[in-house]
Protein backbone atom coordinates (compact mmCIF):
# COMPACT_ATOMS: atom_id res chain seq x y z
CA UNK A 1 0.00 0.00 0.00
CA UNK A 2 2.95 2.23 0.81
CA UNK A 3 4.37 1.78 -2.69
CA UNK A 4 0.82 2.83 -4.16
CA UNK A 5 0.31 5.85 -1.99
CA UNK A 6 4.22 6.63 -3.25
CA UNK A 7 3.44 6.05 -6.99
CA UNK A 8 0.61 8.68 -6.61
CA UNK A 9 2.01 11.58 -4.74
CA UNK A 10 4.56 11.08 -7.48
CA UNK A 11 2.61 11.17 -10.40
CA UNK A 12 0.07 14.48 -8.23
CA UNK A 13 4.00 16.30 -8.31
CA UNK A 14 4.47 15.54 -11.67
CA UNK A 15 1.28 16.85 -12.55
CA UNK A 16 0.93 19.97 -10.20
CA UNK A 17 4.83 20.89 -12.02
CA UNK A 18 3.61 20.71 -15.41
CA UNK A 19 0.32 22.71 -14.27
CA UNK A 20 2.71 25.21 -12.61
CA UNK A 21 4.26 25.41 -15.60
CA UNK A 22 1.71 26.62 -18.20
CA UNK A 23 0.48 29.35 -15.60
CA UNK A 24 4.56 30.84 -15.42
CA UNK A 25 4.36 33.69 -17.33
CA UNK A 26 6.27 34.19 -20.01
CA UNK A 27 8.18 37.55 -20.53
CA UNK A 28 9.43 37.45 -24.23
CA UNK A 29 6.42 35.72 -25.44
CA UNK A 30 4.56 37.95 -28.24
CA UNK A 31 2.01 36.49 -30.15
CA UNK A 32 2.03 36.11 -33.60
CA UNK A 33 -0.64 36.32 -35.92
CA UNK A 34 -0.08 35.36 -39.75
CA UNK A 35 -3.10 35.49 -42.57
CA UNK A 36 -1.98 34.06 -46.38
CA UNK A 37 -4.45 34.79 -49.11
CA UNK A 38 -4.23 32.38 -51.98
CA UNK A 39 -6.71 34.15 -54.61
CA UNK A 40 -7.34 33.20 -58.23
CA UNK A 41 -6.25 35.60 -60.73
CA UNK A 42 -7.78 34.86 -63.66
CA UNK A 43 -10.06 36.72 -66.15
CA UNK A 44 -13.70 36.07 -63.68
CA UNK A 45 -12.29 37.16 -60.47
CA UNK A 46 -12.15 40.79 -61.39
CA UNK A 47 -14.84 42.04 -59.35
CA UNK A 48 -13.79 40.34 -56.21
CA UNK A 49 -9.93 41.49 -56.74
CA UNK A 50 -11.23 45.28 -57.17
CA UNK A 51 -13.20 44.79 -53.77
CA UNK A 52 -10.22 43.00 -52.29
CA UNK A 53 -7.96 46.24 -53.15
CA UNK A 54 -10.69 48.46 -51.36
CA UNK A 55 -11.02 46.75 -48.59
CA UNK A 56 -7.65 44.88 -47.67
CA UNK A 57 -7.12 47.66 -44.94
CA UNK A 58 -10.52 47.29 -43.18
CA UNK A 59 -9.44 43.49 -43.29
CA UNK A 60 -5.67 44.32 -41.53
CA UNK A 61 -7.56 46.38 -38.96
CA UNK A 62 -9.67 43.48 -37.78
CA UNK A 63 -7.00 41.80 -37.15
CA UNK A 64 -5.49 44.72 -34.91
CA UNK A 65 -8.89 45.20 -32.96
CA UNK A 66 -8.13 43.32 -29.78
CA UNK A 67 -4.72 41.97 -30.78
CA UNK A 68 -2.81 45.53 -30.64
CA UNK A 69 0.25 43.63 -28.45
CA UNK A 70 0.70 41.12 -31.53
CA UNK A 71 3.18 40.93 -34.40
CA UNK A 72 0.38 40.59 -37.69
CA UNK A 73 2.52 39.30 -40.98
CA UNK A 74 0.32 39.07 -44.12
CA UNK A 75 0.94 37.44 -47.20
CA UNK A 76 -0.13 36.94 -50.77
CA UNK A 77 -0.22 34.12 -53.33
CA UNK A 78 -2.04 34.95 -56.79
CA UNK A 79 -2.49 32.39 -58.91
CA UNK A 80 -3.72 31.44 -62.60
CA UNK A 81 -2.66 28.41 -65.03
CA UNK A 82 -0.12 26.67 -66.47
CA UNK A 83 -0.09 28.76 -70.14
CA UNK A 84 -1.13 32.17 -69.05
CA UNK A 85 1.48 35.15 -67.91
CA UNK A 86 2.40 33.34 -64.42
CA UNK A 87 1.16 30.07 -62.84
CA UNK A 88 2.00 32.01 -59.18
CA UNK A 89 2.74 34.89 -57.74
CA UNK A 90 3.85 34.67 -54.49
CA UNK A 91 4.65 37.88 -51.96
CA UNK A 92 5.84 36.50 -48.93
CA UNK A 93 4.64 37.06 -45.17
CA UNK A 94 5.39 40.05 -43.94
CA UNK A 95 4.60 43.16 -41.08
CA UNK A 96 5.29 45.59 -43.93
CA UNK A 97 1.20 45.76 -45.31
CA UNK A 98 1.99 48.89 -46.73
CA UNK A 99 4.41 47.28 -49.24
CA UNK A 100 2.03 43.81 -49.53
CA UNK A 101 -1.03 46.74 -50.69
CA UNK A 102 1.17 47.78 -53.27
CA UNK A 103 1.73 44.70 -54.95
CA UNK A 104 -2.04 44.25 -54.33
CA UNK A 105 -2.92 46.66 -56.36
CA UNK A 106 -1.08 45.82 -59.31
CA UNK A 107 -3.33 42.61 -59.94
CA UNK A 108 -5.08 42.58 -62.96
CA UNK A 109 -7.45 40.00 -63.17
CA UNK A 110 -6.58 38.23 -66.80
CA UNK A 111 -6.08 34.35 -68.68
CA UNK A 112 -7.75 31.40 -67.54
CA UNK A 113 -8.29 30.09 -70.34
CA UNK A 114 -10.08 26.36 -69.67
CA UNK A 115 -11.75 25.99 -66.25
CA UNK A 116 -9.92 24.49 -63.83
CA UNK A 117 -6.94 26.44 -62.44
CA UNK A 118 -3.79 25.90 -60.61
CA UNK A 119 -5.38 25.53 -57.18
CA UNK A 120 -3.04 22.94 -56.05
CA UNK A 121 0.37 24.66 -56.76
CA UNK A 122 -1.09 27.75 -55.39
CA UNK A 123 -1.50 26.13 -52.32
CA UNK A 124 1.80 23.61 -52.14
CA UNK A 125 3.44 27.73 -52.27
CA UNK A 126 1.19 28.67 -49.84
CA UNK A 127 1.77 26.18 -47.04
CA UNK A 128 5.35 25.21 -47.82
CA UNK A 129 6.76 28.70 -49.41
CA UNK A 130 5.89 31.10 -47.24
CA UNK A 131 8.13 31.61 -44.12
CA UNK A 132 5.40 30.28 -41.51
CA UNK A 133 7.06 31.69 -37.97
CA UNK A 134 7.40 28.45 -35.87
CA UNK A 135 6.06 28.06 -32.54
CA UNK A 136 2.93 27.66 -30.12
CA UNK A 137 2.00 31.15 -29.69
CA UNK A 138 1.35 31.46 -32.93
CA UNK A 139 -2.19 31.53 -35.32
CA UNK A 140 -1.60 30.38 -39.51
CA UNK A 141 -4.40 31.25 -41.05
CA UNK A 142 -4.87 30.84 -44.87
CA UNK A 143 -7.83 31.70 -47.33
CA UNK A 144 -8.55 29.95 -50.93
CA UNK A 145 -10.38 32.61 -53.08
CA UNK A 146 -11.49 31.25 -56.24
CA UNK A 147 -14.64 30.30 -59.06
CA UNK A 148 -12.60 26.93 -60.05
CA UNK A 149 -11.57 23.49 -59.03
CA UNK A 150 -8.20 22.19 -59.49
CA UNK A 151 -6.26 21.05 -62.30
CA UNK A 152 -6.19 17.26 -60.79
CA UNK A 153 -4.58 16.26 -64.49
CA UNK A 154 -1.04 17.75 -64.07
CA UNK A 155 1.59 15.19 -63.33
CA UNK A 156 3.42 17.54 -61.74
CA UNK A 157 1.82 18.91 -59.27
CA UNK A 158 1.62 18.23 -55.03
CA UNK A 159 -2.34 17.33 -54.82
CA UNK A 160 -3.88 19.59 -52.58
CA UNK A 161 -4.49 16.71 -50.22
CA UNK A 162 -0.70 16.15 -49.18
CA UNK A 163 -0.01 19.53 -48.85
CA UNK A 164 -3.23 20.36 -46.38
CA UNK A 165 -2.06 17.20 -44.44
CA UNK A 166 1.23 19.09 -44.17
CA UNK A 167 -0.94 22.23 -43.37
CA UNK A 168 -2.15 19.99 -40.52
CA UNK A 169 1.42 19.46 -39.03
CA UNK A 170 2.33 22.90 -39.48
CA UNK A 171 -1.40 23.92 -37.92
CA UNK A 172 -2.24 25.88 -40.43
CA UNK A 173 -5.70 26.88 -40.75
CA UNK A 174 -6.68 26.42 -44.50
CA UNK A 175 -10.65 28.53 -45.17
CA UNK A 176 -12.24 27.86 -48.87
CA UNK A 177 -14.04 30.89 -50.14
CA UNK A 178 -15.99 30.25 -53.02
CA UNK A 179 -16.94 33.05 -55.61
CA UNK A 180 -19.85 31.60 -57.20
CA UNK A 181 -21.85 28.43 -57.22
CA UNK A 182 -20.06 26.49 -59.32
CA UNK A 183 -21.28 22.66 -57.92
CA UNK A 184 -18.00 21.14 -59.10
CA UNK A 185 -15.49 23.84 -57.39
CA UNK A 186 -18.23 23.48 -54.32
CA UNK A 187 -17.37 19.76 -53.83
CA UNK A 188 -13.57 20.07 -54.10
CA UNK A 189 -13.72 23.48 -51.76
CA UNK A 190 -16.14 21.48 -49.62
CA UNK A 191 -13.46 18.81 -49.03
CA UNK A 192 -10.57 21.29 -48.77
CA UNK A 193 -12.25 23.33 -45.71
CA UNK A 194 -12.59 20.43 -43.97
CA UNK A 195 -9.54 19.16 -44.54
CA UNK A 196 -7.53 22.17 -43.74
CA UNK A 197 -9.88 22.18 -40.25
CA UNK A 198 -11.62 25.46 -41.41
CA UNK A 199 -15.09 26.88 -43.10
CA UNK A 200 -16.27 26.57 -46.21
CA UNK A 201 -17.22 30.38 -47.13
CA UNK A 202 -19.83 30.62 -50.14
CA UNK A 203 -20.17 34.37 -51.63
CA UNK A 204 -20.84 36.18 -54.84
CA UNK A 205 -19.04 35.73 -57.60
CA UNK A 206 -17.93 39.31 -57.43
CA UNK A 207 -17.36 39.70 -54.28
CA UNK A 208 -20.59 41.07 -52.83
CA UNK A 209 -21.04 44.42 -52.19
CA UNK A 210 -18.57 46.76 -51.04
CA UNK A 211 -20.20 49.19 -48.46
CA UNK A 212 -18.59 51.61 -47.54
CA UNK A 213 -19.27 54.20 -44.43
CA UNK A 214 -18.23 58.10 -44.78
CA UNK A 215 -18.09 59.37 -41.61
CA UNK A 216 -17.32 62.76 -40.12
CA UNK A 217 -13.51 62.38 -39.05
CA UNK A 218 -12.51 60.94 -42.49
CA UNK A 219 -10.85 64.12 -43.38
CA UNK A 220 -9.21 65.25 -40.21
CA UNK A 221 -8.14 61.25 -39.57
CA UNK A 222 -6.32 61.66 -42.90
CA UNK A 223 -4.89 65.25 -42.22
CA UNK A 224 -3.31 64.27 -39.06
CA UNK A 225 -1.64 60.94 -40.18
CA UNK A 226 -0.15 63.09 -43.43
CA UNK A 227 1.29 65.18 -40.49
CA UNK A 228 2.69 61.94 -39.15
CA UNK A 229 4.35 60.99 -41.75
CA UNK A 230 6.02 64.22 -42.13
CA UNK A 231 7.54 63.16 -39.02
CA UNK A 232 9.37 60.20 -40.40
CA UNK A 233 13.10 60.09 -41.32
CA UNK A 234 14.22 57.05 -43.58
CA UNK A 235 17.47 55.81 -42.84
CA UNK A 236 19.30 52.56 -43.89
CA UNK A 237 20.87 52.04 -47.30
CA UNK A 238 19.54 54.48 -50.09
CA UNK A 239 17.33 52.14 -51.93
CA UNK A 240 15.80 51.60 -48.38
CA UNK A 241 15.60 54.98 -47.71
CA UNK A 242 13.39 55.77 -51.05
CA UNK A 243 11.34 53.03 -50.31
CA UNK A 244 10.42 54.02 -46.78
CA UNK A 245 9.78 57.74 -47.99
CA UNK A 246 7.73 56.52 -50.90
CA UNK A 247 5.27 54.73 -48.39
CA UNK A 248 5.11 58.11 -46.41
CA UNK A 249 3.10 58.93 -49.96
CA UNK A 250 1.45 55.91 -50.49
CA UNK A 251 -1.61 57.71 -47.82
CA UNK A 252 -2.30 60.82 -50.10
CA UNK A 253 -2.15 59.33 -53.22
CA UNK A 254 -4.42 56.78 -51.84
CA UNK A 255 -7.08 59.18 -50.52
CA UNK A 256 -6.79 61.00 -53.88
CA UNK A 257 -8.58 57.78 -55.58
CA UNK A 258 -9.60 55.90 -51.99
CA UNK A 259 -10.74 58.13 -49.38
CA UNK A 260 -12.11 55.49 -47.45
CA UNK A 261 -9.22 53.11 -47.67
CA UNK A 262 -7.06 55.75 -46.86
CA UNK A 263 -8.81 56.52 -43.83
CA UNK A 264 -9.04 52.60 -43.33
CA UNK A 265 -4.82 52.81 -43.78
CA UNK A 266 -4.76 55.78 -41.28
CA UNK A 267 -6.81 53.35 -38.39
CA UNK A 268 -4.33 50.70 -38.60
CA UNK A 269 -1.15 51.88 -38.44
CA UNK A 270 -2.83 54.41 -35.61
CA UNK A 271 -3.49 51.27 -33.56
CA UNK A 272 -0.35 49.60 -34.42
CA UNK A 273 1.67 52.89 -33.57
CA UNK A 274 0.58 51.63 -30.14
CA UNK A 275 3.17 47.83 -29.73
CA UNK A 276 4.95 48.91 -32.76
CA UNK A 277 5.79 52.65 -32.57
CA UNK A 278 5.26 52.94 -36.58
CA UNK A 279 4.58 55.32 -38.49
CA UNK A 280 5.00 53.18 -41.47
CA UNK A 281 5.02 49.63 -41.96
CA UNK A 282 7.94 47.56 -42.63
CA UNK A 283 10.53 49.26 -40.49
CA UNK A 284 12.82 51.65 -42.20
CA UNK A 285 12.04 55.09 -39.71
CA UNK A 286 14.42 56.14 -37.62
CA UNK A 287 12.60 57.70 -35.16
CA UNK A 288 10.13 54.46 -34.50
CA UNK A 289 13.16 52.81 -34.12
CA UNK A 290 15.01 54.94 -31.32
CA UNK A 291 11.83 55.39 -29.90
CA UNK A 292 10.87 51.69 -29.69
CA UNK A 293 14.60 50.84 -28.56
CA UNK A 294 15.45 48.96 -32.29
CA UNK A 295 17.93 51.03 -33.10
CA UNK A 296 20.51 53.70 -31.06
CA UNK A 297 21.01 56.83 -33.16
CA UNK A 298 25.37 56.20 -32.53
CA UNK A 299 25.08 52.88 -34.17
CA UNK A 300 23.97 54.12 -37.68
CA UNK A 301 26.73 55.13 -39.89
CA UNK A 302 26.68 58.85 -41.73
CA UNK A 303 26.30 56.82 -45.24
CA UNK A 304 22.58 55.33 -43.89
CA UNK A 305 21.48 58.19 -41.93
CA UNK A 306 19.14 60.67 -43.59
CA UNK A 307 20.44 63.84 -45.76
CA UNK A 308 18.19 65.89 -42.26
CA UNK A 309 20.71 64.70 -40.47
CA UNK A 310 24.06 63.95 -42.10
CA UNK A 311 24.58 67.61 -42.02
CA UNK A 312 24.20 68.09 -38.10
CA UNK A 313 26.63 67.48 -35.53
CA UNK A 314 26.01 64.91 -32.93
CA UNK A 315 24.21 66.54 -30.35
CA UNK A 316 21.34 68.44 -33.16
CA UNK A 317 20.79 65.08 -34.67
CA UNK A 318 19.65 63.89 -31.12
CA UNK A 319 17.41 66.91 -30.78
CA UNK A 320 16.16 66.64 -34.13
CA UNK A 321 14.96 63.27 -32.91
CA UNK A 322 13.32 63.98 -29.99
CA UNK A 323 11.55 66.89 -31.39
CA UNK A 324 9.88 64.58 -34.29
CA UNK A 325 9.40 62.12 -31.22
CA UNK A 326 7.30 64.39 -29.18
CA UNK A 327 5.55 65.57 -32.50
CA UNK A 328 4.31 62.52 -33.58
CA UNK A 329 3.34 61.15 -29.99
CA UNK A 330 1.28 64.23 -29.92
CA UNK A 331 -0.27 63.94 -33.22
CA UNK A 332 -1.33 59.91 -32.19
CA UNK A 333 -2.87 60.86 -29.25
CA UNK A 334 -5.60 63.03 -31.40
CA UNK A 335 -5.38 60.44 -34.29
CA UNK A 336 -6.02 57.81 -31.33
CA UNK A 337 -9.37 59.60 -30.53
CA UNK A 338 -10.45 60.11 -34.44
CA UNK A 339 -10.23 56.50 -34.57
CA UNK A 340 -12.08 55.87 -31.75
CA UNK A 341 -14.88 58.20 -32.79
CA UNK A 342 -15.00 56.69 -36.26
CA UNK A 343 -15.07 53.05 -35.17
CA UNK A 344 -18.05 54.26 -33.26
CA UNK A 345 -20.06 55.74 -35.55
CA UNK A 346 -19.37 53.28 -38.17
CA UNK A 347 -20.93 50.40 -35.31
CA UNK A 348 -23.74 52.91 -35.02
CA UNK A 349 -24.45 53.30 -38.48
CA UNK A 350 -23.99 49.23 -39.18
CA UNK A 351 -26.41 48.49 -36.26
CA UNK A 352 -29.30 51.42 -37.28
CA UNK A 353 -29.27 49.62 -40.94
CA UNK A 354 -32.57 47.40 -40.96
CA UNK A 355 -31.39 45.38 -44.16
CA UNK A 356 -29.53 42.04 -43.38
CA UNK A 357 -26.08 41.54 -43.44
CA UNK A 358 -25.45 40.67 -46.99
CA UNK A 359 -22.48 37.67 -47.37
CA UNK A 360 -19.44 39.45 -49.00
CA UNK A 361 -15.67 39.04 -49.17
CA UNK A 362 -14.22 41.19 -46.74
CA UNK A 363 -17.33 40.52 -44.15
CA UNK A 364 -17.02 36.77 -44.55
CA UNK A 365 -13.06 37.30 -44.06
CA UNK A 366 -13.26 39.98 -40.79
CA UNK A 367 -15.75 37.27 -39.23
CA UNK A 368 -13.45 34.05 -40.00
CA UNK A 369 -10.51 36.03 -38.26
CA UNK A 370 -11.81 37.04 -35.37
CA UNK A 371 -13.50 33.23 -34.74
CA UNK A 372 -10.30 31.38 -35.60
CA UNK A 373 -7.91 34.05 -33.77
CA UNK A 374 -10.08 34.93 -30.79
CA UNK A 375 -12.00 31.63 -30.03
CA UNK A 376 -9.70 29.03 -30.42
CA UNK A 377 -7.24 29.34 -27.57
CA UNK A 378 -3.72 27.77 -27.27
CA UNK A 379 -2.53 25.93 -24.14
CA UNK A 380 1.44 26.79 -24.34
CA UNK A 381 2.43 23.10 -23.07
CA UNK A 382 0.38 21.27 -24.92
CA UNK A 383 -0.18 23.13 -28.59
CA UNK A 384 -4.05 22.25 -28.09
CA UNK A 385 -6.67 24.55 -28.81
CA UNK A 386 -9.76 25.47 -26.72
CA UNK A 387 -13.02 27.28 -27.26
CA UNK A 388 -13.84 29.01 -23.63
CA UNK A 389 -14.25 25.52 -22.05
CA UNK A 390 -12.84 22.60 -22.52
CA UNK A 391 -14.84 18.89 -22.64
CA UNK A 392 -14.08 19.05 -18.44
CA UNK A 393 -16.19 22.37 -18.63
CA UNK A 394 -12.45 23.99 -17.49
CA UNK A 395 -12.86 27.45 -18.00
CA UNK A 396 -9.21 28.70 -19.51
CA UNK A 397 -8.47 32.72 -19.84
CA UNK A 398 -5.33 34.34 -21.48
CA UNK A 399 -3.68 36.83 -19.79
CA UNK A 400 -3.02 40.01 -21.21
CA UNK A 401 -1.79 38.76 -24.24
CA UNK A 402 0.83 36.75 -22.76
CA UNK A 403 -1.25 33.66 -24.44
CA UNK A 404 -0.21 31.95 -20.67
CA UNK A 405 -3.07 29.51 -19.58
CA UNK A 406 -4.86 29.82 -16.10
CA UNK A 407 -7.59 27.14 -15.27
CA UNK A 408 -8.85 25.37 -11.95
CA UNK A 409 -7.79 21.57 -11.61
CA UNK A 410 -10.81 19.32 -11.53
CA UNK A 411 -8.97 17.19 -8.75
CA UNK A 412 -8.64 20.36 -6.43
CA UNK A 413 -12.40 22.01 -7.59
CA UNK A 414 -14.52 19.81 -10.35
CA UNK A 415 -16.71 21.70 -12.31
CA UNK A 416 -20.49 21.81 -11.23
CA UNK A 417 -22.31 22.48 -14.68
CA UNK A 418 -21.88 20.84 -18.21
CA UNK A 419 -20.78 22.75 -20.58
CA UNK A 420 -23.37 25.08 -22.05
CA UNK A 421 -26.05 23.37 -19.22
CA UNK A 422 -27.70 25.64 -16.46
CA UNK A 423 -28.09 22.43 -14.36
CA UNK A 424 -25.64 21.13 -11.97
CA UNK A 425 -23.93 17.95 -11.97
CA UNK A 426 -22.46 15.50 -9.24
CA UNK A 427 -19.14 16.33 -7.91
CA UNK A 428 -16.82 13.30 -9.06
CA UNK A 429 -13.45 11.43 -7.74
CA UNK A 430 -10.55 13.68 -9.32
CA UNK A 431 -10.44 14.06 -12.89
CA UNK A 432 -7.31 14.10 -15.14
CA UNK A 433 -5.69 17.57 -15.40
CA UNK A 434 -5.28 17.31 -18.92
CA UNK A 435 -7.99 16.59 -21.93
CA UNK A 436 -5.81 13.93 -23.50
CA UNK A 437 -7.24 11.13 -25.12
CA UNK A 438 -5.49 7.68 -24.08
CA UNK A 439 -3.42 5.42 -26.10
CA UNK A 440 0.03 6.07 -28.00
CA UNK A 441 -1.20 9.21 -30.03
CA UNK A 442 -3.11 10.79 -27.66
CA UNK A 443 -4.84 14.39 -28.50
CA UNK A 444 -6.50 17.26 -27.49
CA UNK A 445 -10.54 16.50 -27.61
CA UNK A 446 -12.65 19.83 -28.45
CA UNK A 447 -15.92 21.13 -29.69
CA UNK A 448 -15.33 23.19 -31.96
CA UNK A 449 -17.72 25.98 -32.90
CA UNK A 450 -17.10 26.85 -36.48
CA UNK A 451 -18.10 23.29 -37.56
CA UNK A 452 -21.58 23.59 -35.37
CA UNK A 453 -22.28 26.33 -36.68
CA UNK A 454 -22.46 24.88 -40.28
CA UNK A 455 -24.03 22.43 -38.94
CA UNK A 456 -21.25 19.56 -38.89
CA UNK A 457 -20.74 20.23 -35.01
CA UNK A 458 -18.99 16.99 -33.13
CA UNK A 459 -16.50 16.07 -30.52
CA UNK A 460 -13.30 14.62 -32.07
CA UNK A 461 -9.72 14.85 -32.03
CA UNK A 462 -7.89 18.22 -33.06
CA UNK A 463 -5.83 17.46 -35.76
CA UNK A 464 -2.10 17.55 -36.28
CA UNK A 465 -1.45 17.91 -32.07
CA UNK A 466 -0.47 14.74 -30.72
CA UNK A 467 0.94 15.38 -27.39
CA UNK A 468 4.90 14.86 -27.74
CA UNK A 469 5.82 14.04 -24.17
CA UNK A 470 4.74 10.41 -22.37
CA UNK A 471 3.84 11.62 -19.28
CA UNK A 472 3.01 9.45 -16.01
CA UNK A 473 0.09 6.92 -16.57
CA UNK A 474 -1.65 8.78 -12.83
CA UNK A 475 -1.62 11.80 -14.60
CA UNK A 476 -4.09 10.77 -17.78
């Protein structure tokens, strides 16, 4: 009996260590939140690419509404058929959306000549091109935009069935959006969504409507972030330079043509001037980097710094700096409150409108991203996800951003309700710490929402996170 009592305080150490663990804050940990686009290209798509352009900046700052402490890297692939101008285009994942917009708005929707398309080459780039950051504390999330199933014919492609099973390992989240109702593409996109372990996302073909919502502070937001970007100096090596001032232009050109996706520019990089210090994406200032600690103003040689301040001895070139610093952190504090108004009265004006939400690209998109990057939590030790409770009814929190886990042991205090139940239930002997399925490949067991809510909703394992470590038999 001794040996028995022995084996378990054991195996409750072992366990209360590991639970100690994921509740240890961690410091350095930022999280990390990276959205691919794969979208077809080809002569049909038109519509949907022009709304795309419009709206890729109302689509960014979704992202940045309640995740202003993470690093957000998009990317691009754009992709046709074997015989037209390019099979893909790829632009890589990046923090610089300013740059990614530019090449955005260069696509011409052209070719495509037979019906199928290069869908599964467009996505082997996607999922095995791009520079995916490793890690835990990090969300992949990738949309397929396009009218037409794969080329399943060429020899030499990677099917799009290996390469979502290497999605799965990577846990990358692979959506289908479907312009269209093309039955054929439907099946295949059908099969890909749930494949990739995300939705299936039916809209028009072109798009669906693009609404867009003037509002009072349009003008002044843009004003005032024009006087920000007065405030940057571009240092680094000389193409660098004219590439960081040409994006300080990239605004008023933009609200020349785009006045509301220049005011939509203006709101994100005024709520990412908040973790990132930018006045620009893509690095390349010199006074977001001083002020954010990137860079020290000693460390830059004369032949990078700006022509502003190559001509000024040491001590004006620090003043210099600090006077644009003070500038511009006056200038965000009145852009901060624009923004604030705006996003206001644009909620007011989208709840007062009696006509139902209509299904369109960047709507279907904004609601995806904040399911998949706000509902689905990650337990650091573990890599599984959870939806607010997990099949215990454990009730898991992040803390302030940190992704760090905090939850209640069922040994120490079981739950008293089912999940999603007003009734109680028995209290129970204790119950394993971990939701681990038994047996060599154990993994995480969820519920997870988007598939109930398209009416495929089940308990079953979460793909692609078998739990690494073999931990103490007591302990699952």
């Amino acid at each position: 009996m001794s040996f028995i009592r022995l084996s378990r305080a054991l195996a409750l150490a072992v366990t209360l260590l590991l639970l100690g663990r994921a509740t240890i804050p961690q410091a350095d940990a930022k999280p990390v939140i990276e959205v691919a686009f794969v979208l077809d290209t080809t002569g049909s798509m038109g519509g949907l690419i022009e709304g795309a352009k419009a709206k890729i900046w109302s689509i960014a700052t979704a992202i940045a509404d309640g995740n202003a402490d993470a690093d957000i890297r998009m990317g691009l692939v754009a992709y046709r058929d074997v015989g037209d101008d390019y099979v893909t285009r790829s632009f890589d994942l990046t923090t610089d959306i300013q740059d990614l917009y530019a090449h955005l708005l260069e696509l011409k929707a052209r070719g495509g000549g037979d019906w199928p398309e290069s869908v599964n080459e467009a996505l082997d780039v996607a999922v095995n091109k791009l520079q995916w950051t490793p890690g835990r504390d990090t969300r992949r999330i990738v949309f397929l935009v396009g009218d037409a199933p794969p080329h399943m014919d060429y020899d030499h492609d990677t099917k799009y069935t290996t390469t979502l099973a290497v999605a799965k390992q990577k846990d990358i989240i692979v959506n289908a959006v479907l312009a269209g109702v093309a039955r054929d593409t439907e099946r295949v996109w059908r099969d890909i969504a749930q494949r990739g372990n995300g939705r299936f996302i039916p809209i028009p073909q072109d798009g669906g409507q693009v609404v867009i919502i003037e509002t009072p502070y349009d003008d002044d937001i843009i004003i005032l972030q024009n006087q920000i970007n007065e405030t940057v100096l571009p240092y680094g090596p000389r193409l660098k330079q004219r590439h960081t001032e040409e994006k300080t232009k990239q605004l008023s050109r933009l609200a020349a043509s785009a006045p509301a996706a220049a005011t939509d520019m203006a709101s994100y990089i005024s709520k990412r001037s908040v973790a990132a210090a930018e006045a620009v994406t893509g690095g390349g200032d010199l006074v977001s980097d001083v002020a954010a600690g990137r860079q020290k103003l000693e460390a830059v040689t004369d032949e990078e710094l700006p022509e502003a301040l190559r001509k000024l001895p040491a001590p004006e070139r620090n003043a210099l700096i600090t006077k644009q610093m003070e500038t511009r952190k006056t200038l965000n504090e009145r852009l901060a409150e624009l923004v604030a108004k705006r996003d206001k009265f644009v909620a007011a004006e989208q709840a007062r409108r009696t006509t139902p939400k209509a299904s369109s690209f960047d709507r279907v998109v904004e609601d995806t991203l904040k399911a998949q990057i706000t509902r689905e939590r990650m337990i650091p030790e573990t890599g599984c996800r959870v939806s607010g409770r997990d099949h215990l009814g454990q009730r898991h929190k992040l803390e302030s951003g940190s992704r760090q886990l905090s939850r209640i042991p069922a040994a120490v205090e079981p739950p008293n309700r089912h999940p999603g139940s007003a009734g109680p239930r028995p209290l129970r002997p204790a119950t394993p710490l971990f939701p681990w399925r038994r047996g060599k490949n154990r993994q995480c067991a969820r519920h997870d929402p988007d598939r109930t809510k398209q009416g495929q909703g089940r308990r079953d394992h979460h793909p692609g996170h078998p739990v690494s470590a073999e931990l103490p038999a007591a302990v699952v």
